[in-house]
C-alpha atoms as a PDB file:
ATOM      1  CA  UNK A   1       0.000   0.000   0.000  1.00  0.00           C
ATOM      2  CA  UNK A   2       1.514   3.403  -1.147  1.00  0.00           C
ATOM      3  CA  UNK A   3       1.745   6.236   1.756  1.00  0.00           C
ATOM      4  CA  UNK A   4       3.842   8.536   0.692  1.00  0.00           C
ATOM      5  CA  UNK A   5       4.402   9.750  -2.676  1.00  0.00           C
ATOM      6  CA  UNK A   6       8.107  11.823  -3.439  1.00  0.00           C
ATOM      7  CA  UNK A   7       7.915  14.065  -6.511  1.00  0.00           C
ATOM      8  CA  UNK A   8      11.238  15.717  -7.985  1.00  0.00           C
ATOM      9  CA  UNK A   9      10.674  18.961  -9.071  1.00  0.00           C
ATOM     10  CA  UNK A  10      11.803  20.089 -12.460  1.00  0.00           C
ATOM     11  CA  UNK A  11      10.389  18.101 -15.297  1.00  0.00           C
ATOM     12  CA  UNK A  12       7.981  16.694 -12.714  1.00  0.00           C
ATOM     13  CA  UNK A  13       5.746  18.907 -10.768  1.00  0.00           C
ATOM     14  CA  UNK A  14       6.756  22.355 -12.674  1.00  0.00           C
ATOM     15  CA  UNK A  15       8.728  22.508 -16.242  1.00  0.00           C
ATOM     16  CA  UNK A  16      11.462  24.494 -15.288  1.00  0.00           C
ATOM     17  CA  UNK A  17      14.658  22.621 -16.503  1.00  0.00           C
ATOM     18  CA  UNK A  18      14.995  25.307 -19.641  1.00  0.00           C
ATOM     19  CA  UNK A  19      14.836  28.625 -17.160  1.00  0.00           C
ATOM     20  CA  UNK A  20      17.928  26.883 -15.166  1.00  0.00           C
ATOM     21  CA  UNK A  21      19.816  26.355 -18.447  1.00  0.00           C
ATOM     22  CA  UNK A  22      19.214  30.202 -19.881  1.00  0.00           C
ATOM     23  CA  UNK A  23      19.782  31.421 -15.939  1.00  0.00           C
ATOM     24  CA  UNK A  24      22.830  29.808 -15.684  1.00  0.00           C
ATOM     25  CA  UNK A  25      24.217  30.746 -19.193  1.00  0.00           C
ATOM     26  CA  UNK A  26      22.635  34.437 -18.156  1.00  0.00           C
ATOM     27  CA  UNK A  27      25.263  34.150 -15.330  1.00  0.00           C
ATOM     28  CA  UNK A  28      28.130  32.937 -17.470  1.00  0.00           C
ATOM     29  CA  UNK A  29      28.014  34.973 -20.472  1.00  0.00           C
ATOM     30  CA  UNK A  30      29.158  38.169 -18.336  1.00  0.00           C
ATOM     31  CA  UNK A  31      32.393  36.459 -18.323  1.00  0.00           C
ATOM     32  CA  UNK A  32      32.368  35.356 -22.176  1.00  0.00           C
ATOM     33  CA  UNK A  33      31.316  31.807 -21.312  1.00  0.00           C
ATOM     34  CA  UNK A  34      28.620  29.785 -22.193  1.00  0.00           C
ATOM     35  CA  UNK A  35      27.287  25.537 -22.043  1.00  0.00           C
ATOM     36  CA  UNK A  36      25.847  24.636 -25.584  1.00  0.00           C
ATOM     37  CA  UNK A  37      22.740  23.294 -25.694  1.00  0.00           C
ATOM     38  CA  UNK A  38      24.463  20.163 -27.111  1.00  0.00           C
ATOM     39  CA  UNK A  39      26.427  20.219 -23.352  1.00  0.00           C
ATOM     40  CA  UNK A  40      23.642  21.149 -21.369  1.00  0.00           C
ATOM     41  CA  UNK A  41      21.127  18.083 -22.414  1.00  0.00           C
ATOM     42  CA  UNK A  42      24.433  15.357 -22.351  1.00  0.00           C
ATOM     43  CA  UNK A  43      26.666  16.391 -19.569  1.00  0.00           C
ATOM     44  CA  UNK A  44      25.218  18.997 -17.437  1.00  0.00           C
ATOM     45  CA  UNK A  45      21.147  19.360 -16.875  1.00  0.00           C
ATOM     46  CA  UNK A  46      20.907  17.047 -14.168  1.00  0.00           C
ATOM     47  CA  UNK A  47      23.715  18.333 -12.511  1.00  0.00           C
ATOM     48  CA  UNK A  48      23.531  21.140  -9.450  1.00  0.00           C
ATOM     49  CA  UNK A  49      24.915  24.178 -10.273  1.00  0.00           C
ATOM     50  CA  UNK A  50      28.191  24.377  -8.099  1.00  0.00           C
ATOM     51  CA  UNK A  51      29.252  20.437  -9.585  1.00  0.00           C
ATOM     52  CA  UNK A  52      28.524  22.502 -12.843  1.00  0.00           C
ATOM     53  CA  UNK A  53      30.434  25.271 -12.228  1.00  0.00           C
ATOM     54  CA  UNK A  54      33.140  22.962 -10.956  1.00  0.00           C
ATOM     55  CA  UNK A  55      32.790  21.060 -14.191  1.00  0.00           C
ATOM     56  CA  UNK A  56      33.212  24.316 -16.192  1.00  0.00           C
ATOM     57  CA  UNK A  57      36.691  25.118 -14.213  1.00  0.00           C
ATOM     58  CA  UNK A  58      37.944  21.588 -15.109  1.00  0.00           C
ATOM     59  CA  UNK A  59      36.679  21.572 -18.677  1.00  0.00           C
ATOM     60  CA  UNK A  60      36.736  25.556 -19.473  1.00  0.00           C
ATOM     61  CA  UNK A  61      39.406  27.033 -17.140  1.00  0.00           C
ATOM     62  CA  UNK A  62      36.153  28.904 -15.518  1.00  0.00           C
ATOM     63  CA  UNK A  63      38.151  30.775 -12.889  1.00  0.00           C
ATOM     64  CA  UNK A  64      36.845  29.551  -9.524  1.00  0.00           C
ATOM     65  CA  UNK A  65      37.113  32.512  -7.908  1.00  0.00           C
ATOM     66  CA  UNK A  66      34.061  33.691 -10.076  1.00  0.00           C
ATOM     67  CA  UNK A  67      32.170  30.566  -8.770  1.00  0.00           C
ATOM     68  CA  UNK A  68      30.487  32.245  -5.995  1.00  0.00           C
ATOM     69  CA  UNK A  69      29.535  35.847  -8.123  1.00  0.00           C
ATOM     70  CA  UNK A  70      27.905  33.332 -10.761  1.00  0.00           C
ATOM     71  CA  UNK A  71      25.943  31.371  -8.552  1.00  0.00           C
ATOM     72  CA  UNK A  72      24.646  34.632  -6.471  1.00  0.00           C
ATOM     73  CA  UNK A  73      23.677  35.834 -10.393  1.00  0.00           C
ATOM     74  CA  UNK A  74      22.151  32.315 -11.389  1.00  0.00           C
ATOM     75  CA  UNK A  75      19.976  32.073  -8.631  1.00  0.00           C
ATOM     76  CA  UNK A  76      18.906  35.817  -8.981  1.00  0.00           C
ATOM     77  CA  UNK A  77      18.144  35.223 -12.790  1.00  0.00           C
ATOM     78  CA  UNK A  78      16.263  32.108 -11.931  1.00  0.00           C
ATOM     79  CA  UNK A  79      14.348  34.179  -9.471  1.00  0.00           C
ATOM     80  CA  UNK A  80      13.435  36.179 -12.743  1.00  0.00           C
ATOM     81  CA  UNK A  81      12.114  33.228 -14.882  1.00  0.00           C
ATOM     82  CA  UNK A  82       9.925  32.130 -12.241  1.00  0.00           C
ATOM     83  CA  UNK A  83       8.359  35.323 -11.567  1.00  0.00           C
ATOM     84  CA  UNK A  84       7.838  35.972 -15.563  1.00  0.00           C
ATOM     85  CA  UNK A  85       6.999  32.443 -16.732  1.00  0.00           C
ATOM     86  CA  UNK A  86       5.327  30.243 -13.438  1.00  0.00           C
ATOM     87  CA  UNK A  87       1.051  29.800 -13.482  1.00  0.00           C
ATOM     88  CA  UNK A  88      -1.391  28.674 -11.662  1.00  0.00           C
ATOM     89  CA  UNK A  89      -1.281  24.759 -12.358  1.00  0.00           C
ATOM     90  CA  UNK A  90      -4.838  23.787 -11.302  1.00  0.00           C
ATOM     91  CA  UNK A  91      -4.330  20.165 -12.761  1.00  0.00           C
ATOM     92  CA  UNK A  92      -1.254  19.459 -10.144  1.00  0.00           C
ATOM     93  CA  UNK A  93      -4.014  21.135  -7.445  1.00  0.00           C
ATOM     94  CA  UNK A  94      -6.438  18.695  -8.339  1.00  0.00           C
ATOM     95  CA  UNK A  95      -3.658  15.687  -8.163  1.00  0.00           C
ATOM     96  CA  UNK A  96      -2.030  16.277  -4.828  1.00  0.00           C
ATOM     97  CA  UNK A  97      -5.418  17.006  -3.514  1.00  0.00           C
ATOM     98  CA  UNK A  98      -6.807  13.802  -4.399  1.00  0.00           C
ATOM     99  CA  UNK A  99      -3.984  12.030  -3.322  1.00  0.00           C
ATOM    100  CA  UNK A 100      -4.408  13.964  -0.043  1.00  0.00           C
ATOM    101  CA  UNK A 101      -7.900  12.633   0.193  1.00  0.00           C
ATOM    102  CA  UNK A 102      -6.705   9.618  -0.009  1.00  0.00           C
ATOM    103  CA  UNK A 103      -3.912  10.079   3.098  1.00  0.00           C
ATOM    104  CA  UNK A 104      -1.136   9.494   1.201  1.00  0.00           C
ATOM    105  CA  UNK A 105       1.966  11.841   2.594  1.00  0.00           C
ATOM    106  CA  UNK A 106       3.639  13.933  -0.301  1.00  0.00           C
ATOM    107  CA  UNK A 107       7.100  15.325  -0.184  1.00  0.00           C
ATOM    108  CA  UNK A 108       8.915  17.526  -2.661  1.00  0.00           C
ATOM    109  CA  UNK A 109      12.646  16.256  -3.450  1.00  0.00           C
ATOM    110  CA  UNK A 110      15.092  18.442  -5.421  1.00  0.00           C
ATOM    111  CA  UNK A 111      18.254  19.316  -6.503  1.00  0.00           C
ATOM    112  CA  UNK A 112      17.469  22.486  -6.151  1.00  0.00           C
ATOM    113  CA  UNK A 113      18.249  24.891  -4.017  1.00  0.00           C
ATOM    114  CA  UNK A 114      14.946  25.796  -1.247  1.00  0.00           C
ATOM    115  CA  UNK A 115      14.014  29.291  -2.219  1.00  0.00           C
ATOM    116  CA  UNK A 116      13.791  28.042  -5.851  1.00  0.00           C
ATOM    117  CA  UNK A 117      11.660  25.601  -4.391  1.00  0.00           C
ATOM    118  CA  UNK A 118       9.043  26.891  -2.540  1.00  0.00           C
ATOM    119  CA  UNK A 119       9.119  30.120  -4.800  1.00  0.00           C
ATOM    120  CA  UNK A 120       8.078  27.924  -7.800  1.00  0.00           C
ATOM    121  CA  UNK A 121       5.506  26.000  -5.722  1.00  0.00           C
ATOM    122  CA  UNK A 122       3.696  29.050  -3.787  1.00  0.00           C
ATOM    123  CA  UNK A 123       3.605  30.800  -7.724  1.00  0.00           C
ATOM    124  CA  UNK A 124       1.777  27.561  -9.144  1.00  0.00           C
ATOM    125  CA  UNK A 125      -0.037  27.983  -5.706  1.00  0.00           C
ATOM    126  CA  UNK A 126       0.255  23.911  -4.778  1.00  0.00           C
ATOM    127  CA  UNK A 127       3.225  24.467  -1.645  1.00  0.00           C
ATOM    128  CA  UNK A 128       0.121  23.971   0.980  1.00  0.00           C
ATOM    129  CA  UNK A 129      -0.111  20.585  -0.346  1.00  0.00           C
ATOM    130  CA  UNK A 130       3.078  19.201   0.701  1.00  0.00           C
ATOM    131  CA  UNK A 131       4.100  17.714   4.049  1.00  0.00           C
ATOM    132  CA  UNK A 132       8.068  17.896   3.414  1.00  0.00           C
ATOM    133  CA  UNK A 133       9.886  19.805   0.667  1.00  0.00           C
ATOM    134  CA  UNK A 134      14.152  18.766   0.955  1.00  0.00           C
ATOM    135  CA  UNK A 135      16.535  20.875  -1.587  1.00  0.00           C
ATOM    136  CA  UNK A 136      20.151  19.802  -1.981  1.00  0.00           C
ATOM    137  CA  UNK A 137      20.698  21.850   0.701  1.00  0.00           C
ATOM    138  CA  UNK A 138      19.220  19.669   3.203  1.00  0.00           C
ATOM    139  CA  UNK A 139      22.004  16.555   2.457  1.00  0.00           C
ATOM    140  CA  UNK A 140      25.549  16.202   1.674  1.00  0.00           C
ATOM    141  CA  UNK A 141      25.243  14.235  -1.051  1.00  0.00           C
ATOM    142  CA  UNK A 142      23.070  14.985  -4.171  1.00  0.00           C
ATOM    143  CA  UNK A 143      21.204  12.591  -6.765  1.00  0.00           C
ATOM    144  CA  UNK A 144      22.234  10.188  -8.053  1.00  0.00           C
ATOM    145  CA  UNK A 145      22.800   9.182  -4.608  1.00  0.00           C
ATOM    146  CA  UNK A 146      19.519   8.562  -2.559  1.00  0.00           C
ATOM    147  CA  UNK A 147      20.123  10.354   0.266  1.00  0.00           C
ATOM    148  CA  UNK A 148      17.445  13.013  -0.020  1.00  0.00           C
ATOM    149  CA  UNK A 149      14.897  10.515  -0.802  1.00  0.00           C
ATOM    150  CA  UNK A 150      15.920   8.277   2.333  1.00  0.00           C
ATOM    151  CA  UNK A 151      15.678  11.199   4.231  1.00  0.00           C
ATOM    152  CA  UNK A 152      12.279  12.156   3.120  1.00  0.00           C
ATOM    153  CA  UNK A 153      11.194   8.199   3.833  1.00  0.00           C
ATOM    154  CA  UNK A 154      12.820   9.042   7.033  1.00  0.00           C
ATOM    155  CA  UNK A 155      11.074  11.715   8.156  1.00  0.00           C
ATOM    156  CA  UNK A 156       7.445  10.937   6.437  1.00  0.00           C
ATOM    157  CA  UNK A 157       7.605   7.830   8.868  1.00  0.00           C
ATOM    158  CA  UNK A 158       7.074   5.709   6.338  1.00  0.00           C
ATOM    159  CA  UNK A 159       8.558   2.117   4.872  1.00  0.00           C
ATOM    160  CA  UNK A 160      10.714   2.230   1.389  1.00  0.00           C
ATOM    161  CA  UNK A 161       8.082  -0.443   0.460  1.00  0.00           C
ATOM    162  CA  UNK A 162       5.552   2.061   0.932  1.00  0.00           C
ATOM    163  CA  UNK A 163       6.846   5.144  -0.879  1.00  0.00           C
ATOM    164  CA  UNK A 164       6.474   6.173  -4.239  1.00  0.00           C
ATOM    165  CA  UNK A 165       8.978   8.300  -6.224  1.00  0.00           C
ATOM    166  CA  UNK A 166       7.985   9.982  -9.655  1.00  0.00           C
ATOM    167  CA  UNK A 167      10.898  10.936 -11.665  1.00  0.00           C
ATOM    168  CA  UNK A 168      11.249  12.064 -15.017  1.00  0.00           C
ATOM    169  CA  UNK A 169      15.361  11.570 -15.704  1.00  0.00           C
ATOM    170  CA  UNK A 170      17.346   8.005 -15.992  1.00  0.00           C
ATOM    171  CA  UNK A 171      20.041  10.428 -14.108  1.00  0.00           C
ATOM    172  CA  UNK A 172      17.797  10.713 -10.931  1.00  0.00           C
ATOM    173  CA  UNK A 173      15.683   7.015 -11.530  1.00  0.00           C
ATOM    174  CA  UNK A 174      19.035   5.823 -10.435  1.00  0.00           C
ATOM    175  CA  UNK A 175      18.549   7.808  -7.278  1.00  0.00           C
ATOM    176  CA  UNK A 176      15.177   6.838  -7.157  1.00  0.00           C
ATOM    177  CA  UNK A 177      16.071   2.449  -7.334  1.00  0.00           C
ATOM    178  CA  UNK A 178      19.127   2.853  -4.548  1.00  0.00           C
ATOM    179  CA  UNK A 179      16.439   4.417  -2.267  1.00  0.00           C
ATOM    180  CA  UNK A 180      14.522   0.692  -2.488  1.00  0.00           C
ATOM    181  CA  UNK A 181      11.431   2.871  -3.068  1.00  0.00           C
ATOM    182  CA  UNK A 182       8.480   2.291  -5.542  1.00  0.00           C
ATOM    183  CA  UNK A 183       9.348   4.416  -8.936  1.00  0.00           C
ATOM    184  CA  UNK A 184       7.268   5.817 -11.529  1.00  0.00           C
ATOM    185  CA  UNK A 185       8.978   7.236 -14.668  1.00  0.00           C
ATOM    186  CA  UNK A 186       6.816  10.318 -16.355  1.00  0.00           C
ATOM    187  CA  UNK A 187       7.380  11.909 -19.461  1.00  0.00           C
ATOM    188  CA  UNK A 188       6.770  15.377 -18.456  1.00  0.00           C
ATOM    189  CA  UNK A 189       5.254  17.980 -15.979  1.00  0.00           C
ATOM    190  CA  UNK A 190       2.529  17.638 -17.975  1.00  0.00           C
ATOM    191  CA  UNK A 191       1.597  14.136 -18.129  1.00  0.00           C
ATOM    192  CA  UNK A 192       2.287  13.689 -14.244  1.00  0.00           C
ATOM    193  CA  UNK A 193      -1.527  13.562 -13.140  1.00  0.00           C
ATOM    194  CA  UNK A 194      -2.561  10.838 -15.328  1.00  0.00           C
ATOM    195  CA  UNK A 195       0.254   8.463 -14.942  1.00  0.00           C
ATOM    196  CA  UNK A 196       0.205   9.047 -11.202  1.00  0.00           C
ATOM    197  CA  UNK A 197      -3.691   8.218 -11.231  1.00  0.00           C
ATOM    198  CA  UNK A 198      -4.585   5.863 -14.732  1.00  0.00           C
ATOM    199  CA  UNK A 199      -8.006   6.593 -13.390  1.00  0.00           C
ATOM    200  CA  UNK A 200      -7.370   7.700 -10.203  1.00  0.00           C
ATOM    201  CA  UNK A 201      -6.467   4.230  -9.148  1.00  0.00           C
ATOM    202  CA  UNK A 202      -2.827   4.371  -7.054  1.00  0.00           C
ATOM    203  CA  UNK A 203      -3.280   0.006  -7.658  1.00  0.00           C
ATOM    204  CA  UNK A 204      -2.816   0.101 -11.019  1.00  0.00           C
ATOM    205  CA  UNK A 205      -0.088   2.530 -11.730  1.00  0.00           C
ATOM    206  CA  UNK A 206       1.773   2.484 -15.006  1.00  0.00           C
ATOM    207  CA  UNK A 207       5.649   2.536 -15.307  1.00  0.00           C
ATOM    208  CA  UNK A 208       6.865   1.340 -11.925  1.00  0.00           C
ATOM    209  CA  UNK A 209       9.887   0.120 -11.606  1.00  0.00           C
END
């Protein structure tokens, strides 16, 4: 029986993976740098965005002094995308309030940092719904290893057995399957609803791994 339900965030619960990439570049281009689009989708999307910027001073000779200027300006253009581009996503409403109904626990597990968290849930107007939201700044190690997600199982009080984790990226799945944890692979933000529910049965899910 499933009671607790983990959702990542980007790609899952709100499409935000592009306004990290043109953030990020945002950041990097005052410098005359840059991650091609080629980069971003094969070495670097799943990746936080100080391993990144670590990445970029092994592969790019990004000074790392600059590290900490960049990141201040990343997160501050991210702050900008989600202000200009986040809605009101009434079909996520109507999805964790069902599974609500149904007294499952849901929990909010990203790689993100928190105030890009909750800033992108309160805007889509679905943060009431959630009993535990963990960034990366909450553990010491970030996906792929489970740690947030054994933390969350942790502190929701409930059994692996008993948790389900929706994930949209083979980077994080891997994450997902150390965490022994019940995992659902989704396409998209958009699609999450009806592959959590196929007719608002939690039995009869599709996907799991």
């Amino acid at each position: 029986m499933i009671k607790a339900v983990l959702f990542d965030m980007d790609g899952v619960l709100i499409d935000a993976r592009e306004w990290h990439y043109e953030a990020l570049n945002k950041a990097l281009e005052i410098f005359w740098y840059t991650i091609t689009r080629h980069e971003h989708e094969k070495f670097y999307d799943w990746l936080p965005t100080h391993i990144k910027l670590n990445k970029l001073s092994e592969e790019k000779w990004l000074p790392k002094s600059l590290h900490k200027f960049i990141n201040q300006m990343k997160q501050q253009y991210t702050v900008d995308a989600i202000y200009n581009n986040s809605n009101v996503d009434f079909s996520k409403q109507v999805m964790l309030k069902k599974l609500r109904d149904k007294w499952i626990k849901i929990a909010c597990c990203s790689n993100s940092i928190k105030n890009s968290i909750e800033m992108m849930l309160n805007k889509a107007m679905i943060i009431d719904y959630f009993d535990l939201i963990l960034s990366n700044e909450d553990v010491s190690e970030s996906k792929p290893s489970p740690q947030i997600y054994n933390l969350a199982i942790e502190k929701l009080w409930v059994k692996p057995e008993e948790t389900l984790i929706v994930e949209d990226s083979a980077h994080w799945i891997e994450a997902a399957n150390k965490s022994w944890a019940r995992v659902i692979i989704v396409d998209n933000a958009i699609d999450v609803h009806s592959w959590i529910f196929n007719k608002y049965n939690l039995i009869n899910l599709k996907n799991i791994c």
